[in-house]
Protein backbone atom coordinates (compact mmCIF):
# COMPACT_ATOMS: atom_id res chain seq x y z
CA UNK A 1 0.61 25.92 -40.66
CA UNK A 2 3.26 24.87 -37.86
CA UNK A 3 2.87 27.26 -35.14
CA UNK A 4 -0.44 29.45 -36.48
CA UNK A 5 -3.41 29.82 -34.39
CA UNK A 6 -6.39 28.36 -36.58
CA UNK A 7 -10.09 28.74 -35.30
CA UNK A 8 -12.50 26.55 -36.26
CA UNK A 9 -16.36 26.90 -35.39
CA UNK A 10 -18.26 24.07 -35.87
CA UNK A 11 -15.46 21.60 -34.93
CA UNK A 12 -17.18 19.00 -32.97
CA UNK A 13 -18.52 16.88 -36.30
CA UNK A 14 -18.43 16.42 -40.04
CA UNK A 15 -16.23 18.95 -41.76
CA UNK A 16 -15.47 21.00 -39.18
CA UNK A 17 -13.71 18.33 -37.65
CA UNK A 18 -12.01 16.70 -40.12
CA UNK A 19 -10.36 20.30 -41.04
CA UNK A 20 -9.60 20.70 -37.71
CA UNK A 21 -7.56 17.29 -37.71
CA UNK A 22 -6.06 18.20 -40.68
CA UNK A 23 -4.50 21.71 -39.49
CA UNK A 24 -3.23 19.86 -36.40
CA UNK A 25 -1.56 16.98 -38.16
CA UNK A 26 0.22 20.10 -40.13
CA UNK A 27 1.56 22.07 -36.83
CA UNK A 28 -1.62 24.50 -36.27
CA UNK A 29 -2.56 25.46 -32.68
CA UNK A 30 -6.58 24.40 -33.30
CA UNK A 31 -8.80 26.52 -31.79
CA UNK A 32 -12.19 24.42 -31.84
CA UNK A 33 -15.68 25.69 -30.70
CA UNK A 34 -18.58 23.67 -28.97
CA UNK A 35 -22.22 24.03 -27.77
CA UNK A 36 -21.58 20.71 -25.95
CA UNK A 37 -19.00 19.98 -24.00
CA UNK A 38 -19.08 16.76 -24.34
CA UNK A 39 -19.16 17.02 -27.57
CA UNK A 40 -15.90 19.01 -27.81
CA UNK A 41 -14.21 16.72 -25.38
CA UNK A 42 -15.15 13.84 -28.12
CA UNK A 43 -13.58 16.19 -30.87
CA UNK A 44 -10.11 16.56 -28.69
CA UNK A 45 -10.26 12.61 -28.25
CA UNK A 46 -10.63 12.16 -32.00
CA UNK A 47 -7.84 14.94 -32.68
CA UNK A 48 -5.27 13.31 -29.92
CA UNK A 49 -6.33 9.52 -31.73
CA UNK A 50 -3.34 9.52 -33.64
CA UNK A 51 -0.98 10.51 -31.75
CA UNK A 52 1.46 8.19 -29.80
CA UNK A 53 1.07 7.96 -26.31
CA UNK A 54 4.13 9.58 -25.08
CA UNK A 55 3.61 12.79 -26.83
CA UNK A 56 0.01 13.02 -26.17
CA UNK A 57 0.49 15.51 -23.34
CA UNK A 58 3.11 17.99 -25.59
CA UNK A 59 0.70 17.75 -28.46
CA UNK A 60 -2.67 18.59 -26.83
CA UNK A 61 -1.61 21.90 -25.61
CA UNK A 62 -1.57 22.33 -29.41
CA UNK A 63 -5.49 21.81 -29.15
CA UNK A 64 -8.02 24.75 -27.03
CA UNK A 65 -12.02 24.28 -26.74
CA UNK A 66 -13.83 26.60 -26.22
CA UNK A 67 -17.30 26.85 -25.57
CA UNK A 68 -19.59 29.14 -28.19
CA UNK A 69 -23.38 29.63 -29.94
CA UNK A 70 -22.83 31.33 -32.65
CA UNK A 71 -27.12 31.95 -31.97
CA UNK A 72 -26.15 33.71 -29.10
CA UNK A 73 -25.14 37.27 -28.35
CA UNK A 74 -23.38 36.91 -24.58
CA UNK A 75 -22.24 33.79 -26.16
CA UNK A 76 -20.46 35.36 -28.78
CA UNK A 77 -19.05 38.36 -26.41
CA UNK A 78 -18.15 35.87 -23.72
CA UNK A 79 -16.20 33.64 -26.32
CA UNK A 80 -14.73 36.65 -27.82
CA UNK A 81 -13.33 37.91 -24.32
CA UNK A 82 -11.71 35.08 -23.60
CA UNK A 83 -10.01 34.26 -26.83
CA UNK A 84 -8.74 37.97 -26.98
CA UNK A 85 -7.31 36.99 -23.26
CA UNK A 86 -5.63 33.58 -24.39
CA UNK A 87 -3.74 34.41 -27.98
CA UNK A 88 -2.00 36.89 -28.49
CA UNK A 89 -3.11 36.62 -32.05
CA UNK A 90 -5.94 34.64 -34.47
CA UNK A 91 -4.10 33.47 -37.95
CA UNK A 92 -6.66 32.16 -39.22
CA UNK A 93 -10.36 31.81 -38.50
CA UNK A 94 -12.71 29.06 -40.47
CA UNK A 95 -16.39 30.19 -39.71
CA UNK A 96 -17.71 26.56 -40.63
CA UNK A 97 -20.87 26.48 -37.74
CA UNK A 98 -23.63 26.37 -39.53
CA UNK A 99 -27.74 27.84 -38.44
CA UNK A 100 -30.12 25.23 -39.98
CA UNK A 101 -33.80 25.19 -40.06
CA UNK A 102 -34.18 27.80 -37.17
CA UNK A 103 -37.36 30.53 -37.81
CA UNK A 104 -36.89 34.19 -38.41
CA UNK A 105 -37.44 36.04 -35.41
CA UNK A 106 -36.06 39.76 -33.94
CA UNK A 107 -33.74 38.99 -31.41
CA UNK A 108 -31.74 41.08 -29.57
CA UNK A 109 -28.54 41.39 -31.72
CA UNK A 110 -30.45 41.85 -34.82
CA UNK A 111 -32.14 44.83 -33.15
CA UNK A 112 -28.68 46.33 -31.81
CA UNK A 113 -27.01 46.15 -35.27
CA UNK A 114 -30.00 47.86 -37.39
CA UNK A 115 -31.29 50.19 -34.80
């Protein structure tokens, strides 16, 4: 994994995160995704936890957040712009954010794919 670009959405909790710690503790550059900020900035913290304090700073350019709904369509585009501007390539991607609970409605992405 040393050196691949790994995305994980989903990364700011349960096994998102704990996949994401794993790839980084292997070498990965770990893409994570957040709704929250906050959130994300938590998952960095928890990422960068291990890590001795002098090499904190080399290893967390190792780590991006970025900020994504996977519910939303400008979300998605917006998210998708700016990853296509920051790596040159993906390596892997782990879709791992989940949609629970929410209603079935016709929004406007699942209008623009069918129609």
């Amino acid at each position: 994994m040393e050196g691949l670009n790994v995305l994980v959405t989903g990364s700011t909790c349960g096994i998102g995160l704990h996949t994401a710690k794993v790839l980084f503790k292997k070498g990965a550059n770990v893409i994570l995704t957040c709704r929250d900020e906050i959130r994300g900035r938590r998952a960095v913290e928890s990422l960068l936890s291990g890590v001795p304090q002098e090499e904190v700073a080399k290893e967390s350019e190792r780590i991006h957040l970025f900020t994504l709904d996977v519910t939303n369509y400008n979300s998605i585009c917006e998210f998708t712009d700016e990853i296509c501007r920051t790596f040159r390539y993906l390596h892997v991607i782990i879709n791992n954010a989940g949609i629970m609970g929410v209603p079935f409605e016709v929004c406007t992405l699942f209008t623009n794919i069918l129609f």
